[in-house]
C-alpha atoms as a PDB file:
ATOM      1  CA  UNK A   1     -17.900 -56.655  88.678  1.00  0.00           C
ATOM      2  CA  UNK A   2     -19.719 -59.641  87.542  1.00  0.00           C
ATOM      3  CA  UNK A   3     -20.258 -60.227  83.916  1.00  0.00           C
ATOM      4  CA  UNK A   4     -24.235 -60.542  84.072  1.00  0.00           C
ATOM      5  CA  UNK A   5     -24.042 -56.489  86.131  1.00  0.00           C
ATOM      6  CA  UNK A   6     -22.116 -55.157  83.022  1.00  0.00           C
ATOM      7  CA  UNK A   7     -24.277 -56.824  80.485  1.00  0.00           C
ATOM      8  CA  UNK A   8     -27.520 -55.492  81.869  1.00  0.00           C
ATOM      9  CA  UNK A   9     -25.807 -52.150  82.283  1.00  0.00           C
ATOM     10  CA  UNK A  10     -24.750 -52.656  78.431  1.00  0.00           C
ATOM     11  CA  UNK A  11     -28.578 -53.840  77.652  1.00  0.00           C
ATOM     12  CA  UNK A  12     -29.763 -50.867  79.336  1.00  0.00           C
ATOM     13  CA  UNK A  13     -27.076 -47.930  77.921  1.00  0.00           C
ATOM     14  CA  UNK A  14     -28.003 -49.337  73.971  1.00  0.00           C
ATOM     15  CA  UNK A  15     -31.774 -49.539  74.759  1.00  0.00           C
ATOM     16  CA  UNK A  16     -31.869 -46.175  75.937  1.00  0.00           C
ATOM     17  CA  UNK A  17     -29.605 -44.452  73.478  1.00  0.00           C
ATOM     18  CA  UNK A  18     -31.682 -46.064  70.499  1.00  0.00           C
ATOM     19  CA  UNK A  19     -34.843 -44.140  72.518  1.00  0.00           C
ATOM     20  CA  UNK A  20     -33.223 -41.226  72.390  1.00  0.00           C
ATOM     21  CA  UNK A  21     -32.280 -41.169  68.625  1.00  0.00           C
ATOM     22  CA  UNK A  22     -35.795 -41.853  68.100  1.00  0.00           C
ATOM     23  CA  UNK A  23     -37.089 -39.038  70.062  1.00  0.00           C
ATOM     24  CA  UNK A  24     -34.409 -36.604  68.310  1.00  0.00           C
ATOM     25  CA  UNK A  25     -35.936 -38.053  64.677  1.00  0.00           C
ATOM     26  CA  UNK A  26     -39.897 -37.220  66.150  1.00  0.00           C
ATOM     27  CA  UNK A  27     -38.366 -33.424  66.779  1.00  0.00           C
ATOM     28  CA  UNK A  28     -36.414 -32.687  63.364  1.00  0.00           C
ATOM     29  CA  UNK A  29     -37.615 -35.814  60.764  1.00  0.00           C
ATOM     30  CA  UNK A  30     -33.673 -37.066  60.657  1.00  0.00           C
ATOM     31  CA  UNK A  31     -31.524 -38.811  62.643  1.00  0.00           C
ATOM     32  CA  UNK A  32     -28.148 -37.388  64.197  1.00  0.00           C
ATOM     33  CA  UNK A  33     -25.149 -38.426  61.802  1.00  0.00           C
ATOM     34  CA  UNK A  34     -21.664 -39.254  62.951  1.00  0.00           C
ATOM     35  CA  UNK A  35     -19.925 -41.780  65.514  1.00  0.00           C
ATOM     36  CA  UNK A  36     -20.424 -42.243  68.837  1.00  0.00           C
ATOM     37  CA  UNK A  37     -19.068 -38.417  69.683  1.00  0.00           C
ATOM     38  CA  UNK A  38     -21.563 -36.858  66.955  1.00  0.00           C
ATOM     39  CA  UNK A  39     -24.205 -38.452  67.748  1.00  0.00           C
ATOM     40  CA  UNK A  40     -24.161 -37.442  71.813  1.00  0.00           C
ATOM     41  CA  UNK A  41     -23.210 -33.723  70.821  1.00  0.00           C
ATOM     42  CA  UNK A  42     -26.525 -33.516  68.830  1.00  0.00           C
ATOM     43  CA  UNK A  43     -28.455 -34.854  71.298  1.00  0.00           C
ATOM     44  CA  UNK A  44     -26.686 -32.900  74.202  1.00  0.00           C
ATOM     45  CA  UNK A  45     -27.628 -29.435  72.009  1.00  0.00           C
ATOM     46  CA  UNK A  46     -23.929 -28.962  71.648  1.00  0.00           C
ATOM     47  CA  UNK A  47     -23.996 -29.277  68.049  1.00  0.00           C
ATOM     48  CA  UNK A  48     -26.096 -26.631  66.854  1.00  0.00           C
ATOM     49  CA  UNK A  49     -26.276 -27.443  63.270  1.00  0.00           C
ATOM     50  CA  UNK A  50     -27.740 -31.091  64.174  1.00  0.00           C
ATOM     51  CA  UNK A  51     -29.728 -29.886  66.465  1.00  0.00           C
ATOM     52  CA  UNK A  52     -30.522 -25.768  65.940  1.00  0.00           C
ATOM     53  CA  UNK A  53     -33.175 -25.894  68.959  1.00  0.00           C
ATOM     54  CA  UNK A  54     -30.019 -27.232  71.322  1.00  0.00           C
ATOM     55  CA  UNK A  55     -32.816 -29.647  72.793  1.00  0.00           C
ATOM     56  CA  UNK A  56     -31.074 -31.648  75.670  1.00  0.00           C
ATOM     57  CA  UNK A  57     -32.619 -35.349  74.232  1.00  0.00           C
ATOM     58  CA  UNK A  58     -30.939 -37.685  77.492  1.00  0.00           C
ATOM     59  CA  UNK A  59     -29.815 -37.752  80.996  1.00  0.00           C
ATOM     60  CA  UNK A  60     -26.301 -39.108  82.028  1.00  0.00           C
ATOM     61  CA  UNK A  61     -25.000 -40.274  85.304  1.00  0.00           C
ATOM     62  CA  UNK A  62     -22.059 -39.553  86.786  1.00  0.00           C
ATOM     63  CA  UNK A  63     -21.145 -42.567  88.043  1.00  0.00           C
ATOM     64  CA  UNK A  64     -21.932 -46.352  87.588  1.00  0.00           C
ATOM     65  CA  UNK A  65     -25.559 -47.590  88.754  1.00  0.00           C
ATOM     66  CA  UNK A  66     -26.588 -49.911  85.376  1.00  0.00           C
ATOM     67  CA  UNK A  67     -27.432 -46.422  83.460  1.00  0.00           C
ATOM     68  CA  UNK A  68     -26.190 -44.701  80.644  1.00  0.00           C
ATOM     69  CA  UNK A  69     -22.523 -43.066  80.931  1.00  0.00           C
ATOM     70  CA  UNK A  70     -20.167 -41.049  79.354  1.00  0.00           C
ATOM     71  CA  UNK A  71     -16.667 -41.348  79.233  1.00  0.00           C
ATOM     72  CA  UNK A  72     -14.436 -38.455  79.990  1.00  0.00           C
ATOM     73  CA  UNK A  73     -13.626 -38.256  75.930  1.00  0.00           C
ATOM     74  CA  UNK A  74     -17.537 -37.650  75.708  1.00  0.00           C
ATOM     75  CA  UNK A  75     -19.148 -40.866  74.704  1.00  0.00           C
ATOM     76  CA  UNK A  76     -21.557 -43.042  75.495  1.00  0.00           C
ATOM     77  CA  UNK A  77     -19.817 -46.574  77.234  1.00  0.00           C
ATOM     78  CA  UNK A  78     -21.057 -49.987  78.169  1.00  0.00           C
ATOM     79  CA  UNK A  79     -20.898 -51.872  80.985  1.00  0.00           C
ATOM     80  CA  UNK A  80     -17.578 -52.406  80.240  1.00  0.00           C
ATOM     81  CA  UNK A  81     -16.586 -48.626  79.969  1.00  0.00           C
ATOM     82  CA  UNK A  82     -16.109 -49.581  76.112  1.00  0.00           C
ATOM     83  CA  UNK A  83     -17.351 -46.772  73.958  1.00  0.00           C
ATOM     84  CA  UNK A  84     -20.546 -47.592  71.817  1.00  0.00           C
ATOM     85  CA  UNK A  85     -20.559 -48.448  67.946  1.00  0.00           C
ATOM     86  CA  UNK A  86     -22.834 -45.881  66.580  1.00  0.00           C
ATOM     87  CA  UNK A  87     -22.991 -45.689  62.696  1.00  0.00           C
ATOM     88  CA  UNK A  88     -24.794 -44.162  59.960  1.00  0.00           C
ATOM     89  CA  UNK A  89     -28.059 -41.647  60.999  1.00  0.00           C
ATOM     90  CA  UNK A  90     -29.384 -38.832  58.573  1.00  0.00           C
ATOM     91  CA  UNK A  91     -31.805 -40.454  56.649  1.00  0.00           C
ATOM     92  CA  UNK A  92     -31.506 -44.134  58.360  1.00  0.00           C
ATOM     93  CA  UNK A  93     -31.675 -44.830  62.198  1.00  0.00           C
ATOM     94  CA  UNK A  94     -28.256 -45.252  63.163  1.00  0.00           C
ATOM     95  CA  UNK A  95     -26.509 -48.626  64.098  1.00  0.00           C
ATOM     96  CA  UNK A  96     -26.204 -48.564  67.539  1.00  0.00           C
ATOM     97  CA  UNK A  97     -24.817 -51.833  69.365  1.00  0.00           C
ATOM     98  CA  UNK A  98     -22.404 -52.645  72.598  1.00  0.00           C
ATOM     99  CA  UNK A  99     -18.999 -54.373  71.159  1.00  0.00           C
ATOM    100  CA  UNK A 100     -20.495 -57.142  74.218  1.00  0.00           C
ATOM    101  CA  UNK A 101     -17.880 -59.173  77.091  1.00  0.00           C
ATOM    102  CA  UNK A 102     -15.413 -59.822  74.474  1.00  0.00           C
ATOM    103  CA  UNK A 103     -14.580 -56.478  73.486  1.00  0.00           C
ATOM    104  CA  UNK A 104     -14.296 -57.541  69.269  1.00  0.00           C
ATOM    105  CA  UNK A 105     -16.496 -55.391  67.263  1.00  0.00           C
ATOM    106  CA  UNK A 106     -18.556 -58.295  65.701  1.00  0.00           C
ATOM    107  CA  UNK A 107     -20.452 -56.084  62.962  1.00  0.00           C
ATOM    108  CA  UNK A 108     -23.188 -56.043  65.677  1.00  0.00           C
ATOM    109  CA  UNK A 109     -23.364 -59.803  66.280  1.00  0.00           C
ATOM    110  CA  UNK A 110     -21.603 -62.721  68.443  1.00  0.00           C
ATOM    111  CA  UNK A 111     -21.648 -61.600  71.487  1.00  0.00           C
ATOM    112  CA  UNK A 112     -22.429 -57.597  70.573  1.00  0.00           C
ATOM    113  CA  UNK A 113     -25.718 -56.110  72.451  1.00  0.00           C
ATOM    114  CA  UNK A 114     -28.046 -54.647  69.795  1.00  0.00           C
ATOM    115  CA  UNK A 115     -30.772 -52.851  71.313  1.00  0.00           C
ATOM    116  CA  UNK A 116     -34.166 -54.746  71.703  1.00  0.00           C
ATOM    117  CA  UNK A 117     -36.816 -55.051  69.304  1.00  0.00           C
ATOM    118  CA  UNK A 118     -39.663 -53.383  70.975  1.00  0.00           C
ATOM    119  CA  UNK A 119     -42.027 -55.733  69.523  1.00  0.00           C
ATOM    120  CA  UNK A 120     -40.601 -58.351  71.476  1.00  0.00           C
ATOM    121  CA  UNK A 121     -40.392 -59.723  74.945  1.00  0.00           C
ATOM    122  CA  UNK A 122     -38.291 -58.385  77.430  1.00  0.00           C
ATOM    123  CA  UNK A 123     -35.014 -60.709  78.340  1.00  0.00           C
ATOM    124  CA  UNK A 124     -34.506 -61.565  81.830  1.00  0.00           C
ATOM    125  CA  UNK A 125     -31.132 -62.173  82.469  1.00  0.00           C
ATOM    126  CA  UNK A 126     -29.963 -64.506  85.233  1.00  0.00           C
ATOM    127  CA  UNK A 127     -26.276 -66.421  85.941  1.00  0.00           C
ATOM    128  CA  UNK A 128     -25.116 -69.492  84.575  1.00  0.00           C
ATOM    129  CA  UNK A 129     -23.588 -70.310  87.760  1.00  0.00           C
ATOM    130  CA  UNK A 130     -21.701 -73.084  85.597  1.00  0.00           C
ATOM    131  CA  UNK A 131     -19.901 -70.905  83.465  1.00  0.00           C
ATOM    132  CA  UNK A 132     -19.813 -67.480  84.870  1.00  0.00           C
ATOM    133  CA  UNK A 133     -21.547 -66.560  81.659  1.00  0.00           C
ATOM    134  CA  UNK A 134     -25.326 -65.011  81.891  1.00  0.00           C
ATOM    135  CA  UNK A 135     -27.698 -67.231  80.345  1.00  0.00           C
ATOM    136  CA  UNK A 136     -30.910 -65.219  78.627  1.00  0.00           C
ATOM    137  CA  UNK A 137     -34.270 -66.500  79.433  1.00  0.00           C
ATOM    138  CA  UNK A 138     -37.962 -65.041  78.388  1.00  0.00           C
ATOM    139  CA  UNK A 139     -39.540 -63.008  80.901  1.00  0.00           C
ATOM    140  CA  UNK A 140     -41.832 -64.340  83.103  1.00  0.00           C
ATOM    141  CA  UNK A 141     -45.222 -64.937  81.371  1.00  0.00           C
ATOM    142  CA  UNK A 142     -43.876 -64.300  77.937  1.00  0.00           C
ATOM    143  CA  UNK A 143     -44.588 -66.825  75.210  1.00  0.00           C
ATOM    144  CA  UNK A 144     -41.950 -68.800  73.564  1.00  0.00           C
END
């Protein structure tokens, strides 16, 4: 699988599971606490004490297709099939970031995938057909 398919999948698992965290915080004014295995059983409903309503908060595929996925030990997983670093919640959103093509947990930097800042343009990711390495470039229309 090509590098740039596995980052986008990576881009696209972090965005969506920092969306989901958020939407659990609208319902009960806290985050879910924990690592990577809390924080999907509160917002799958299995943990009842994090989440007493059991309110299902995401969708998961079952197989590849650049969505969120969970491994068979129940977490959330990159493009790379690496599980995600989630730390923190409760009071503060969780840290939430994609260990990136390297597979070193860089404190969330490097070459980790945070997710985006909604405030800013969306990346458009293309090949570097150079190095085999993706190359990020502002969206189409988006100022510098």
């Amino acid at each position: 699988m090509p590098v740039v398919v596995e980052r986008v999948a990576s881009i696209n698992t972090v965005n969506q599971a920092d969306f989901w965290i958020g939407e659990f915080h609208k319902e009960y004014g806290y985050f879910p606490a924990g690592g990577n295995r809390a924080t999907v059983a509160a917002l799958k409903g299995d943990d009842t004490t994090a989440n007493p309503r059991q309110k299902l908060f995401f969708y998961i595929q079952k197989t590849t297709g650049g969505g969120p996925v969970l491994s068979p030990a129940g977490q959330l997983v990159d493009g790379w099939r690496r599980p995600l670093i989630i730390r923190g919640g409760g009071t503060t959103r969780p840290i939430i970031y994609s260990v990136g093509p390297n597979g070193m947990d860089d404190g969330g930097t490097g070459d980790d995938i945070p997710p985006e800042d909604p405030a800013a343009p969306p990346r458009k990711i293309v090949p570097n057909l150079t190095t085999a390495n993706p190359t990020t470039y502002p969206a189409a229309g988006a100022r510098p």
